[in-house]
N, C-alpha and C. Protein backbone atom coordinates (compact mmCIF):
# COMPACT_ATOMS: atom_id res chain seq x y z
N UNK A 1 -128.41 -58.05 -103.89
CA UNK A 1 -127.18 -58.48 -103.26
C UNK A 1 -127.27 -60.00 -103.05
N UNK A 2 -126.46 -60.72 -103.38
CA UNK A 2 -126.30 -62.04 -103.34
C UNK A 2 -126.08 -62.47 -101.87
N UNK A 3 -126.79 -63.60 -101.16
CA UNK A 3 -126.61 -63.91 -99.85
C UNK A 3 -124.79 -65.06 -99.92
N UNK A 4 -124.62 -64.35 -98.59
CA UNK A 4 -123.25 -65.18 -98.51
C UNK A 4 -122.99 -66.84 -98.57
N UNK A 5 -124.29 -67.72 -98.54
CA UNK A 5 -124.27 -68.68 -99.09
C UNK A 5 -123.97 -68.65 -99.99
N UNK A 6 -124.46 -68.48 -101.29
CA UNK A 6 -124.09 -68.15 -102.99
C UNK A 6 -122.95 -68.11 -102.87
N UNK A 7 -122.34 -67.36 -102.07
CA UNK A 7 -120.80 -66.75 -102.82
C UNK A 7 -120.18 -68.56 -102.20
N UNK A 8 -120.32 -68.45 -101.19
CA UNK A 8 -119.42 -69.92 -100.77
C UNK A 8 -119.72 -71.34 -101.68
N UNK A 9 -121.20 -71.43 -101.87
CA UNK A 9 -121.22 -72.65 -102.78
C UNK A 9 -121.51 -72.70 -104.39
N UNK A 10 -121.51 -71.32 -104.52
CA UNK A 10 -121.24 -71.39 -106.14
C UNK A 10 -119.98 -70.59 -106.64
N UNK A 11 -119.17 -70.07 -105.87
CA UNK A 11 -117.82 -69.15 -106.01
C UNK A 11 -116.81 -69.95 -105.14
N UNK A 12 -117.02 -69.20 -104.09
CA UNK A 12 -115.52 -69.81 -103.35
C UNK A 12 -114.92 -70.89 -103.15
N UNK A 13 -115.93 -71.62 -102.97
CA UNK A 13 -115.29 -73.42 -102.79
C UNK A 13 -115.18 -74.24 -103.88
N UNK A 14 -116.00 -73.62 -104.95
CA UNK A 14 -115.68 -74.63 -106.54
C UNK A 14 -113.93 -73.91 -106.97
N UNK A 15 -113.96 -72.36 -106.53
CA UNK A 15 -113.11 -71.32 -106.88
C UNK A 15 -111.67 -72.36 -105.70
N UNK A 16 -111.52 -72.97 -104.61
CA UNK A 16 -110.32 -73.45 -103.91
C UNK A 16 -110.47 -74.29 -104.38
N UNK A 17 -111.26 -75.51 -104.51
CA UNK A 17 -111.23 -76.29 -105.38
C UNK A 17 -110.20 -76.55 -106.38
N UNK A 18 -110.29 -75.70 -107.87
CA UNK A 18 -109.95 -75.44 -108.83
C UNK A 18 -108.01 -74.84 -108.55
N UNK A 19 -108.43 -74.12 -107.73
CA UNK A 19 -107.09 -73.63 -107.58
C UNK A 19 -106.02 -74.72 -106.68
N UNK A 20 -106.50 -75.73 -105.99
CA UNK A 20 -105.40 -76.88 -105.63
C UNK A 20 -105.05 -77.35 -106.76
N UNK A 21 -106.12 -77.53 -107.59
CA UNK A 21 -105.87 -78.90 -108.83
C UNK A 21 -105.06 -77.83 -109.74
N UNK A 22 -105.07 -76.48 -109.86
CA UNK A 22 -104.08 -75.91 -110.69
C UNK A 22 -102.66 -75.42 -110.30
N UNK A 23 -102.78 -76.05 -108.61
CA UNK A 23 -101.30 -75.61 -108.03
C UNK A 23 -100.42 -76.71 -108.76
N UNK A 24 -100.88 -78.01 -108.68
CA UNK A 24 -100.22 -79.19 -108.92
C UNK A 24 -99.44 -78.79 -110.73
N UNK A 25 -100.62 -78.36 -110.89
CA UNK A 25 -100.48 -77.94 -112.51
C UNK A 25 -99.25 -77.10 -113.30
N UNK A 26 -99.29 -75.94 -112.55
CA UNK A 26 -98.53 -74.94 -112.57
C UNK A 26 -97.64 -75.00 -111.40
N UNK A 27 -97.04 -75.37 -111.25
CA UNK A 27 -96.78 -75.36 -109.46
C UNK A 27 -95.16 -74.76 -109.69
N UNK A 28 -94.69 -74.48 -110.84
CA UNK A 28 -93.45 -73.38 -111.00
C UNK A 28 -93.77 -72.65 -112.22
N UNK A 29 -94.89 -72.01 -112.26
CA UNK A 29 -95.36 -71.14 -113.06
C UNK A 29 -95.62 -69.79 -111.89
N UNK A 30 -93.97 -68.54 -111.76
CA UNK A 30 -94.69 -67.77 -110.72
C UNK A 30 -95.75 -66.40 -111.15
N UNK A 31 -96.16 -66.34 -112.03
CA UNK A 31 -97.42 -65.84 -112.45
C UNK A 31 -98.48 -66.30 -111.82
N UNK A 32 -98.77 -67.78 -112.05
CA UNK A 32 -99.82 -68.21 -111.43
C UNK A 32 -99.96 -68.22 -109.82
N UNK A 33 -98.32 -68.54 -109.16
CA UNK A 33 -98.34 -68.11 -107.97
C UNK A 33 -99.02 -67.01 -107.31
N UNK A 34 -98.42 -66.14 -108.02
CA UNK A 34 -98.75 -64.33 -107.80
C UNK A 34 -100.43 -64.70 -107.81
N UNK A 35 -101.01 -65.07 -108.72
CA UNK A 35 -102.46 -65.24 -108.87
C UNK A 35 -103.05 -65.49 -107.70
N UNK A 36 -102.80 -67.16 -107.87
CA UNK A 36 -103.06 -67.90 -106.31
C UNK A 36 -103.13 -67.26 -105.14
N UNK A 37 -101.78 -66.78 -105.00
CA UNK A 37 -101.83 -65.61 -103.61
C UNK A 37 -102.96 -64.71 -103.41
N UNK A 38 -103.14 -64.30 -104.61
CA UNK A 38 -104.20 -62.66 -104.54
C UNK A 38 -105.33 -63.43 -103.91
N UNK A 39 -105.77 -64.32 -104.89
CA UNK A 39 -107.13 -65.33 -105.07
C UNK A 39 -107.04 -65.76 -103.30
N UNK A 40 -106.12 -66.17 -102.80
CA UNK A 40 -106.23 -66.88 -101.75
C UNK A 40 -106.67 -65.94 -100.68
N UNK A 41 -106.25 -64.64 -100.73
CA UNK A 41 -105.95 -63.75 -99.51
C UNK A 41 -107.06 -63.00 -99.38
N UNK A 42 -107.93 -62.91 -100.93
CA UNK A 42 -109.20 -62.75 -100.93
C UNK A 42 -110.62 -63.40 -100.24
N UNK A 43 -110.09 -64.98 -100.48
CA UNK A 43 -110.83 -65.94 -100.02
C UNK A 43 -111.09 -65.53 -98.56
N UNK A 44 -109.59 -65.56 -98.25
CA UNK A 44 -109.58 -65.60 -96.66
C UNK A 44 -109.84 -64.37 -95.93
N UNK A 45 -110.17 -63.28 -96.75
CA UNK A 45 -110.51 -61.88 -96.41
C UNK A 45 -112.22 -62.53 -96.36
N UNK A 46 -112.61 -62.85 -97.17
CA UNK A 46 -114.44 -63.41 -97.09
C UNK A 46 -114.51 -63.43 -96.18
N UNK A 47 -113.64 -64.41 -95.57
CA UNK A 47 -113.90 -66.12 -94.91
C UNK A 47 -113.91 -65.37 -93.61
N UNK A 48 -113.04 -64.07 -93.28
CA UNK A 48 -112.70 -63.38 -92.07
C UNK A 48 -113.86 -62.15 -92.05
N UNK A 49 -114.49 -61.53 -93.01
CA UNK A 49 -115.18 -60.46 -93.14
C UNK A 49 -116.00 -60.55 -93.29
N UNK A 50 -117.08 -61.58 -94.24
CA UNK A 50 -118.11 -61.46 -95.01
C UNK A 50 -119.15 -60.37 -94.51
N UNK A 51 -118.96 -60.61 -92.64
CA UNK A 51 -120.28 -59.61 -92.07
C UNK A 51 -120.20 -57.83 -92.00
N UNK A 52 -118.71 -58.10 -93.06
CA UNK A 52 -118.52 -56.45 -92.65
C UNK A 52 -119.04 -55.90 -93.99
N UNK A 53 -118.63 -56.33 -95.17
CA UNK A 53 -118.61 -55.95 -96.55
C UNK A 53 -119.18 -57.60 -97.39
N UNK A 54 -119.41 -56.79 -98.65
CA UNK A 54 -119.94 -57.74 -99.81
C UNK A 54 -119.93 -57.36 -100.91
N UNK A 55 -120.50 -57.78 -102.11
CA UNK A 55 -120.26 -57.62 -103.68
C UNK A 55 -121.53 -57.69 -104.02
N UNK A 56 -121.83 -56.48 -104.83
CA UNK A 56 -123.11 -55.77 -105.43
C UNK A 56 -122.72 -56.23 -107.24
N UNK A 57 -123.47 -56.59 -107.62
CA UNK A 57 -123.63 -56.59 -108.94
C UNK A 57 -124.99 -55.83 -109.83
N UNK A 58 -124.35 -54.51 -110.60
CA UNK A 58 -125.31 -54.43 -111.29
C UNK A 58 -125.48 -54.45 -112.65
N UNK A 59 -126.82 -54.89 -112.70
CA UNK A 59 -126.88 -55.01 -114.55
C UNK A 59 -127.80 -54.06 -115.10
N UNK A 60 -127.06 -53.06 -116.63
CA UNK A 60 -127.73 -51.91 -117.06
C UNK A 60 -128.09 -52.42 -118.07
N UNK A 61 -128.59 -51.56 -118.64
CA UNK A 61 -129.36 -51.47 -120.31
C UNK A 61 -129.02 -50.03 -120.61
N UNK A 62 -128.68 -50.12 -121.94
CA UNK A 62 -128.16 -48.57 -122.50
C UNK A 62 -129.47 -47.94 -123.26
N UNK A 63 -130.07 -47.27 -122.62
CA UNK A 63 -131.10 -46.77 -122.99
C UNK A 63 -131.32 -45.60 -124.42
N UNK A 64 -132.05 -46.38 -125.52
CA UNK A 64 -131.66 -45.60 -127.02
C UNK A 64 -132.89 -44.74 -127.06
């Protein structure tokens, strides 16, 4: 399990980052809106939760 540092300085904040500089970008593209929103509400679900829940990653091998 990845510690909640990780997620903030290699995900979330390069991840708001990116997404100001693509509001300017797109900024009447409402697809990307819709995006933004999800992306954002997620962020701020972290930002409000992290100590409740988290993100497991696993990696398999297909065994022949």
């Amino acid at each position: 399990m990845l510690p909640e540092k990780a997620w903030w300085d290699d995900y979330y904040h390069p991840l708001e980052k990116r997404l100001e500089e693509m509001k300017i970008k797109y900024e009447d593209n409402p697809v990307f809106a819709a995006i933004a929103e999800e992306t954002y509400a997620e962020i701020d679900m972290y930002r409000k939760c992290s100590d409740d829940y988290g993100y497991v990653f696993y990696i398999m091998q297909k065994k022949e």
